[in-house]
Protein backbone atom coordinates (compact mmCIF):
# COMPACT_ATOMS: atom_id res chain seq x y z
CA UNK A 1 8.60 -6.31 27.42
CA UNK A 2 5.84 -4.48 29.70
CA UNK A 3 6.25 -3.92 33.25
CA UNK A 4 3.08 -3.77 34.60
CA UNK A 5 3.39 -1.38 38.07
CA UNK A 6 1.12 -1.85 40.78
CA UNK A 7 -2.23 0.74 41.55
CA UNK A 8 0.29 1.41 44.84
CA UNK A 9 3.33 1.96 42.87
CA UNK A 10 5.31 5.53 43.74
CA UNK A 11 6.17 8.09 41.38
CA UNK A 12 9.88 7.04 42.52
CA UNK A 13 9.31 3.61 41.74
CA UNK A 14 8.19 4.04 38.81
CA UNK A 15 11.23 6.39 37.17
CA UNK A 16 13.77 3.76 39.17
CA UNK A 17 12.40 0.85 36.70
CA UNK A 18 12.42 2.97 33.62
CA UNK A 19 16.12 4.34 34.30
CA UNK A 20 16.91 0.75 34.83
CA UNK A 21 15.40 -0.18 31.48
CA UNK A 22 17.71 2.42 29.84
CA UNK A 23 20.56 1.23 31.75
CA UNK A 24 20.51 -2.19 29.93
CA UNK A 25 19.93 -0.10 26.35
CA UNK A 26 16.65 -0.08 26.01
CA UNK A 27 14.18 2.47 25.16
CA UNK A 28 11.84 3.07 28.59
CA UNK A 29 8.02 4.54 27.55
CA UNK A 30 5.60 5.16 30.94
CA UNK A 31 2.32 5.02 30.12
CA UNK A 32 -0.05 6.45 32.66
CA UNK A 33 -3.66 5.24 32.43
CA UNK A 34 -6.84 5.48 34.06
CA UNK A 35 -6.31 2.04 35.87
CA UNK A 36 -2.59 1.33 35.81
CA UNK A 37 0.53 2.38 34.50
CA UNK A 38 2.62 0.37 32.75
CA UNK A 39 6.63 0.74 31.48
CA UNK A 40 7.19 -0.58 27.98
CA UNK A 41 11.01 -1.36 27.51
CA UNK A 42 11.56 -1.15 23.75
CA UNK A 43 14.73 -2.96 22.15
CA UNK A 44 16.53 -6.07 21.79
CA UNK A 45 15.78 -7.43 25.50
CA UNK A 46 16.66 -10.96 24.41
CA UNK A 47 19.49 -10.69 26.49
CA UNK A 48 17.71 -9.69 29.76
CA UNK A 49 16.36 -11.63 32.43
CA UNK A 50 12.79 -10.60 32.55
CA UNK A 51 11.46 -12.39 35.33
CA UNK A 52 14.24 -10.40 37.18
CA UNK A 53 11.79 -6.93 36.82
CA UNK A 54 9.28 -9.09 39.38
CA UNK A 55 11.34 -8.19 42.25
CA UNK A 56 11.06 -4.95 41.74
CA UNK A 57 9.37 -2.92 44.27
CA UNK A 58 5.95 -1.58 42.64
CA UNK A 59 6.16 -4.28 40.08
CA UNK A 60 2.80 -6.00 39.94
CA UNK A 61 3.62 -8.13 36.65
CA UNK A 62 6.28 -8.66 33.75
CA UNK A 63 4.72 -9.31 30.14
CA UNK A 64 6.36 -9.97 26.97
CA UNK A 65 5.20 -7.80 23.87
CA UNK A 66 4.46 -10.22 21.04
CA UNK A 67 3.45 -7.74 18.07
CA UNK A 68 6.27 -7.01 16.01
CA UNK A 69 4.78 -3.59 16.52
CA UNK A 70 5.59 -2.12 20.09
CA UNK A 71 4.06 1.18 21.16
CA UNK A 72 1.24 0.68 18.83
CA UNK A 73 -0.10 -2.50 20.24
CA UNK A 74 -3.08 -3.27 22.30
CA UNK A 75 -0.63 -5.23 24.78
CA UNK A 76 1.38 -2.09 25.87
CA UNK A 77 -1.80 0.24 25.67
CA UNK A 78 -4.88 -1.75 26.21
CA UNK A 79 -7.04 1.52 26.10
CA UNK A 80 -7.47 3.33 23.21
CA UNK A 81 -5.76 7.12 22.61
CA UNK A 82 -7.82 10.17 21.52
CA UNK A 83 -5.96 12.91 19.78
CA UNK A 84 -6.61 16.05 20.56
CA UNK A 85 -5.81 19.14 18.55
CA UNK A 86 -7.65 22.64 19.19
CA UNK A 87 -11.53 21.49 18.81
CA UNK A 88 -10.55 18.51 16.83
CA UNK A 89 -10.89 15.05 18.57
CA UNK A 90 -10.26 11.99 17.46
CA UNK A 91 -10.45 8.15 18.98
CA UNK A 92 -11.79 6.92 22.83
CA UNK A 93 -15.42 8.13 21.82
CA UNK A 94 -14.61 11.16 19.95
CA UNK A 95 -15.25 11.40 15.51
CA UNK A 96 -12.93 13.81 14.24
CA UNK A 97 -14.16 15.19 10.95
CA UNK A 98 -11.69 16.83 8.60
CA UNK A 99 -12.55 18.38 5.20
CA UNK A 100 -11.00 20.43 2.32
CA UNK A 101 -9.87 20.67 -1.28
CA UNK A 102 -7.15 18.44 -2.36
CA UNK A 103 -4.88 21.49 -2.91
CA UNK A 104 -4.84 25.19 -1.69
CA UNK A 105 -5.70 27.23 -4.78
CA UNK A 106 -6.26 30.70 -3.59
CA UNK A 107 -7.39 32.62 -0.36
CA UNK A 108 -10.87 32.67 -1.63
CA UNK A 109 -11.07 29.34 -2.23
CA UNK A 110 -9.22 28.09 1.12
CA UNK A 111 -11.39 30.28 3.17
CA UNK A 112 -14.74 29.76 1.70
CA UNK A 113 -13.94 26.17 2.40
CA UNK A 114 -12.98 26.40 5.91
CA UNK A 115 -16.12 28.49 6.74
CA UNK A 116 -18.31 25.06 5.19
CA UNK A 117 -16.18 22.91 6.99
CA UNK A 118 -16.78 24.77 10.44
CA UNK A 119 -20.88 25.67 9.39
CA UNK A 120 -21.16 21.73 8.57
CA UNK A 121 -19.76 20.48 11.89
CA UNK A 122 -16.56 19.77 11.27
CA UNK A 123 -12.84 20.65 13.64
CA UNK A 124 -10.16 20.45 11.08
CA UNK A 125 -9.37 21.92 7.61
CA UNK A 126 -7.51 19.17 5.17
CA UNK A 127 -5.58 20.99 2.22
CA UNK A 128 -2.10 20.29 0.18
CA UNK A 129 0.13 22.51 0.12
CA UNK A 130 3.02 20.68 -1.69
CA UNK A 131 1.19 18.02 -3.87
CA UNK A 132 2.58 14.60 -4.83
CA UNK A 133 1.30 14.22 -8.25
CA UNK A 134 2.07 11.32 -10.63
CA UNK A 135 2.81 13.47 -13.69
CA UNK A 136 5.55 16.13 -13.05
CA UNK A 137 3.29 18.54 -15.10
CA UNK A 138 0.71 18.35 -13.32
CA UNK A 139 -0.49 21.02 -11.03
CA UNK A 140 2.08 21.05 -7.31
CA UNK A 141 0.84 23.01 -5.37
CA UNK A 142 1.18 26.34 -3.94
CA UNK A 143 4.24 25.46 -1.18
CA UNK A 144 4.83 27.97 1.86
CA UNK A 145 2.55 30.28 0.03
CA UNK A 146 -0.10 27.37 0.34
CA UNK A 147 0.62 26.77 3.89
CA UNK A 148 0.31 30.79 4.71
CA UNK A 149 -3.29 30.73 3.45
CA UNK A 150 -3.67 27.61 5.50
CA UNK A 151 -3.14 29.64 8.58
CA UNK A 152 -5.01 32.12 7.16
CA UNK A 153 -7.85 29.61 7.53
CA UNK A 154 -7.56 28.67 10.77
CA UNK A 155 -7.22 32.04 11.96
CA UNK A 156 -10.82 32.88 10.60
CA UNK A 157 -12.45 29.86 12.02
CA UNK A 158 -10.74 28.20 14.21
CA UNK A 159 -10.61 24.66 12.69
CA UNK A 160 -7.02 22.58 12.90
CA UNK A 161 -5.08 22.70 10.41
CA UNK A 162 -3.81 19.00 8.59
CA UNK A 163 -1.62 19.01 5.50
CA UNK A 164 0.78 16.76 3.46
CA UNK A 165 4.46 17.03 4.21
CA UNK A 166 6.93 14.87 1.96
CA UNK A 167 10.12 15.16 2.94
CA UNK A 168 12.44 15.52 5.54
CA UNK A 169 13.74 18.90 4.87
CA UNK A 170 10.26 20.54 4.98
CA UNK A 171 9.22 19.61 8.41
CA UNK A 172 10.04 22.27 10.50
CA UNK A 173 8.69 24.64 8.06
CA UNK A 174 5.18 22.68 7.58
CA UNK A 175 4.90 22.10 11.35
CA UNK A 176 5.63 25.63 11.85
CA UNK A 177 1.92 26.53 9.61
CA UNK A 178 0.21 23.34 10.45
CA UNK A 179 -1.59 21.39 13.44
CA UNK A 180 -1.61 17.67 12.08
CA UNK A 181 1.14 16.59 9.61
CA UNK A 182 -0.37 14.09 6.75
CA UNK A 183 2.09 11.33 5.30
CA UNK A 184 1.08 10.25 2.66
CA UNK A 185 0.36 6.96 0.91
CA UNK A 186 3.63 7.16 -1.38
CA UNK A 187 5.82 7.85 1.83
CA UNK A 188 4.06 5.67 4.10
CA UNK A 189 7.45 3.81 4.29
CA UNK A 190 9.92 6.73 3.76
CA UNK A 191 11.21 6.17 7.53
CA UNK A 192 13.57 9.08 7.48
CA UNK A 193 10.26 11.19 6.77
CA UNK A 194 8.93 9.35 9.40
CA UNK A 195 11.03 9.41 12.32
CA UNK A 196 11.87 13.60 11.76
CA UNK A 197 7.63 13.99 11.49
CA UNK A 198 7.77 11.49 14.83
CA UNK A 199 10.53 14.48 16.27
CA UNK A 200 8.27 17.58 15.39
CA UNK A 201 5.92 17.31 18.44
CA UNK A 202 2.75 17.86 15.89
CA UNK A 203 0.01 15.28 15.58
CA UNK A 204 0.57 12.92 12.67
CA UNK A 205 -1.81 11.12 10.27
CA UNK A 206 -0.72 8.57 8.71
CA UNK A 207 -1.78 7.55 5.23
CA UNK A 208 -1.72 3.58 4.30
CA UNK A 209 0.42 2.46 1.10
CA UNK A 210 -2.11 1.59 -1.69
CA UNK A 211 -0.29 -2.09 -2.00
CA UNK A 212 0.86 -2.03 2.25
CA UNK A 213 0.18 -4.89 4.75
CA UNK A 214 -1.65 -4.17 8.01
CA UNK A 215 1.75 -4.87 10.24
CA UNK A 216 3.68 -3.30 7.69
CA UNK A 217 1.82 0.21 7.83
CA UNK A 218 1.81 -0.55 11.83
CA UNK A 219 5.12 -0.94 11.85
CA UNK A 220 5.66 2.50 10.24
CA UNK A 221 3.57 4.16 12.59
CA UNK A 222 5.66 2.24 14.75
CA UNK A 223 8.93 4.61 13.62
CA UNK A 224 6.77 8.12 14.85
CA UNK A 225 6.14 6.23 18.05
CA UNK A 226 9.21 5.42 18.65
CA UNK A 227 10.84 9.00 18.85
CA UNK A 228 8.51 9.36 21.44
CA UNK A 229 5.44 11.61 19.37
CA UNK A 230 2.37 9.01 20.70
CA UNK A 231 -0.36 11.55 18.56
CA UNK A 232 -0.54 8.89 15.50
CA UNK A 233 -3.76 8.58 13.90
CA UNK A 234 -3.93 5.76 10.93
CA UNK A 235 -5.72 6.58 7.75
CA UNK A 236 -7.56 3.82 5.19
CA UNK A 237 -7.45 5.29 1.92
CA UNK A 238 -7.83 2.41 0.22
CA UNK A 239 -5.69 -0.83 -1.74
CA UNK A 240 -4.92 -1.12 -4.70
CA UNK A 241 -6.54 -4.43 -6.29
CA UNK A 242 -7.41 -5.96 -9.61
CA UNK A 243 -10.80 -3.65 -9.84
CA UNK A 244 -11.26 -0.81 -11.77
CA UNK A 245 -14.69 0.37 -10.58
CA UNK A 246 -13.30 2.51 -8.12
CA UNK A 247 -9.92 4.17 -7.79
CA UNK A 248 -8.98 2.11 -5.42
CA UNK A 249 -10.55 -0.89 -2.97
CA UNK A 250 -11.79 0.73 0.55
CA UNK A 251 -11.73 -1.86 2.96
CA UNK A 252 -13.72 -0.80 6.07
CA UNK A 253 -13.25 -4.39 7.62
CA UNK A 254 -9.97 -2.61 8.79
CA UNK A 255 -11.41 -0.72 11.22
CA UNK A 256 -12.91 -2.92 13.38
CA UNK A 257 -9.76 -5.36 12.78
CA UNK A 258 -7.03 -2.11 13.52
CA UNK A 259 -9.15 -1.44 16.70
CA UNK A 260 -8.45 -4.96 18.29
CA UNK A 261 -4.44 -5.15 17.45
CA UNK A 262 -3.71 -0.89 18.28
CA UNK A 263 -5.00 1.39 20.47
CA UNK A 264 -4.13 4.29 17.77
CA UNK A 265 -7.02 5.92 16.61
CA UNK A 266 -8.45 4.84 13.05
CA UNK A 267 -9.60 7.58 10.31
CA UNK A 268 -10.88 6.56 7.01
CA UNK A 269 -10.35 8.73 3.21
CA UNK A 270 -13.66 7.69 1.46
CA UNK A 271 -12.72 10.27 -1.05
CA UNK A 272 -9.56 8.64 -2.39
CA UNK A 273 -11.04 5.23 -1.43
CA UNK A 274 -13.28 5.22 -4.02
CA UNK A 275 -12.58 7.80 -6.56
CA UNK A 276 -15.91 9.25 -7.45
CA UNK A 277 -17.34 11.98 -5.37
CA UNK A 278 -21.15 10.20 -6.05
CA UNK A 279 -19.89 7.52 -3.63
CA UNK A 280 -18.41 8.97 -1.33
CA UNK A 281 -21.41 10.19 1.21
CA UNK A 282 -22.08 6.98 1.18
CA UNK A 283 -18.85 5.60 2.27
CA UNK A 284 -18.37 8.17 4.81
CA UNK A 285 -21.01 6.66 6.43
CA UNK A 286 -20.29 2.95 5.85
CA UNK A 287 -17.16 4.10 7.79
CA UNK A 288 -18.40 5.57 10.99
CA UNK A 289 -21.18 2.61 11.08
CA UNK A 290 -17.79 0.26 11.50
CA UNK A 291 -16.45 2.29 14.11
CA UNK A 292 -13.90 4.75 12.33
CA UNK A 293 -12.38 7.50 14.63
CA UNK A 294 -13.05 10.15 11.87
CA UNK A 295 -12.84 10.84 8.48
CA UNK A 296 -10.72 13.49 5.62
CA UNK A 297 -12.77 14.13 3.07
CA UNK A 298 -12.19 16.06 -0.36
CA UNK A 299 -14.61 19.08 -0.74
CA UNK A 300 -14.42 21.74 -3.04
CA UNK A 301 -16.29 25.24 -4.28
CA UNK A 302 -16.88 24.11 -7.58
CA UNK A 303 -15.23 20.79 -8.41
CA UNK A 304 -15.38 21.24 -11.82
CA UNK A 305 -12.92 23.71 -11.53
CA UNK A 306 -10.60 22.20 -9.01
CA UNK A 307 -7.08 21.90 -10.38
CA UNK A 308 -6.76 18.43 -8.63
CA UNK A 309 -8.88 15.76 -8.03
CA UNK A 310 -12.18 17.55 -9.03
CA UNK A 311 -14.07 14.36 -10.00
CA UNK A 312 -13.90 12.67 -6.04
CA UNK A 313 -14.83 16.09 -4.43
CA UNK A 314 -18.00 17.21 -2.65
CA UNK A 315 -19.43 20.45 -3.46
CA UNK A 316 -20.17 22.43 0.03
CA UNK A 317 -24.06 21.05 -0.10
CA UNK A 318 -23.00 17.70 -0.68
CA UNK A 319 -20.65 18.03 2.40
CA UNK A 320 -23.06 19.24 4.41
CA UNK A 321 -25.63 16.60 3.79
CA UNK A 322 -22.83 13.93 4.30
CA UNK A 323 -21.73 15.38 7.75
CA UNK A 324 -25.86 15.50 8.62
CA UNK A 325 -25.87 11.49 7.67
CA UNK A 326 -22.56 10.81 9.43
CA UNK A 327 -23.77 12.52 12.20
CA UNK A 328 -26.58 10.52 13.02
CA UNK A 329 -24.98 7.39 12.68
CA UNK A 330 -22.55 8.32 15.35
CA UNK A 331 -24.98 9.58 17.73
CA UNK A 332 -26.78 6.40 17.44
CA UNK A 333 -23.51 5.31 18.59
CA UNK A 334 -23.14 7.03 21.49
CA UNK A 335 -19.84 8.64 19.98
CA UNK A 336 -18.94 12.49 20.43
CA UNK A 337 -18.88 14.11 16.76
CA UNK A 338 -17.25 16.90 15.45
């Protein structure tokens, strides 16, 4: 349920509903917003009397939640978040733009990336540091050595820093190197991996299953929420369906849809989304045209050369050009790019 408090309503009044909440077992969330603030009461409340939260001092209104989703629905939130991480901003307005090779290969290479990430326009530095890779001989990645040269990166220019984490265990030590913690589309519903990523206090983007339902990927941003981390941003990187054209099917029509049912802000991955980097430019800026919060894009030196996923990377020209097109499209917009 959502307690709805009145414009009046104490700072007293407030904390004496939500310690009531947790009094009858339930989880108590205040939400403070521009207008209002509201109390979401998270739980079985099946057994409580909600019309009894009315007579509440500072009460203005009691409201069910009826998303199976809790903290990430439009009915506990009806505004939408912006993340905010160093320079990078994402959602309310804002376009985050993050870019970077698929993996960290070297200092060079991280580096000279970051630098065309930050000259192009862009806040935050994408790069994989442990890489989930169908074949077990295939290349990775570098690990804590990866994430060292991450830092590295940000240290030179500033941008955030988001990479993949994809277990448990390594956490703490990714969210000691890194500003935004990616989960990936294989772990989308590892929920241990979610809820210890939802305990780290860093900003968490999370990547949609290739074969995942729009309430089921809400629902497992719905396990970060719930340990009380509210920086989730949701990332379409595509479905996987019966064409082979592209690597997999990027369906932009999620935007729009995600941004009536969650106030979480919505980043699309034109890179995996389509699997070819000649489409990708493109794509980017199909997305921001349908309102996406932001986008990750692959870029690399020399993509020929990149020792993972080389054939759906921009070189640093191609990125640039792509951030000039995106750009233009969100200014027409009226959004805040960067």
């Amino acid at each position: 349920m959502i307690v709805v408090m009145e414009k009046s309503s104490s700072d007293q009044q407030i904390e004496h509903i939500a310690n009531r909440i947790m009094e009858l077992g339930l989880k108590s969330h205040i939400i403070r917003g521009t207008e209002r603030t509201v109390i979401a009461a998270v739980g079985d409340d099946r057994k409580i009397k909600i019309e009894s939260f009315e007579s509440y001092p500072g009460v203005a209104e009691v409201l069910p939640i009826l998303a199976p989703y809790k903290m990430a629905s439009r009915e506990v939130r009806p505004d939408p978040s912006q993340i905010t991480v160093l320079n990078f901003r994402a959602g309310n307005g804002a376009v985050g733009m993050m870019g970077g090779p698929c993996s960290v290969e070297s200092e060079e290479q991280i580096v000279s990336c970051a630098r065309a990430v930050r000259d192009a326009g862009g806040t935050a530095l994408r790069g994989g540091a442990y890489k989930p890779r169908t074949s077990p001989y295939a290349f990775q990645g570098m690990k804590e050595e990866g994430l060292k040269l991450l830092a590295l990166a940000r240290q030179e220019t500033g941008l955030a820093v988001v990479t993949e984490v994809m277990s448990p265990e390594d956490v703490e030590l990714v969210a000691k190197y890194a500003d935004i913690l990616q989960i990936g589309a294989r772990n989308m519903q590892n929920y241990r991996l979610l809820e210890s990523v939802g305990r780290s206090g860093r900003a968490v983007l999370l990547k949609r299953g290739p074969s995942a339902t729009i309430e089921e990927w809400l629902l497992a941003a719905e396990y970060i929420l719930n340990e009380g981390n509210p920086n989730v941003m949701l990332c379409e990187r595509g479905i996987r369906t019966f064409e082979s054209h592209t690597r997999f099917t990027l369906p932009l029509a999620t935007v729009p849809y995600l941004h009536r049912k969650t106030h979480l802000p919505v980043i699309v991955d034109p890179s995996h989304g389509t699997g070819h980097s000649y489409l990708v430019t493109d794509m980017a800026a199909a997305s921001i045209a349908a309102g996406a919060d932001g986008l990750i894009v692959e870029m690399h030196p020399n993509p020929e050369k990149a020792l993972s996923d080389g054939y759906q990377s921009l070189d640093f020209s191609q990125f640039a050009t792509m951030m000039k097109k995106c750009k233009v499209i969100a200014d027409a917009l009226g959004k805040q790019f960067g």
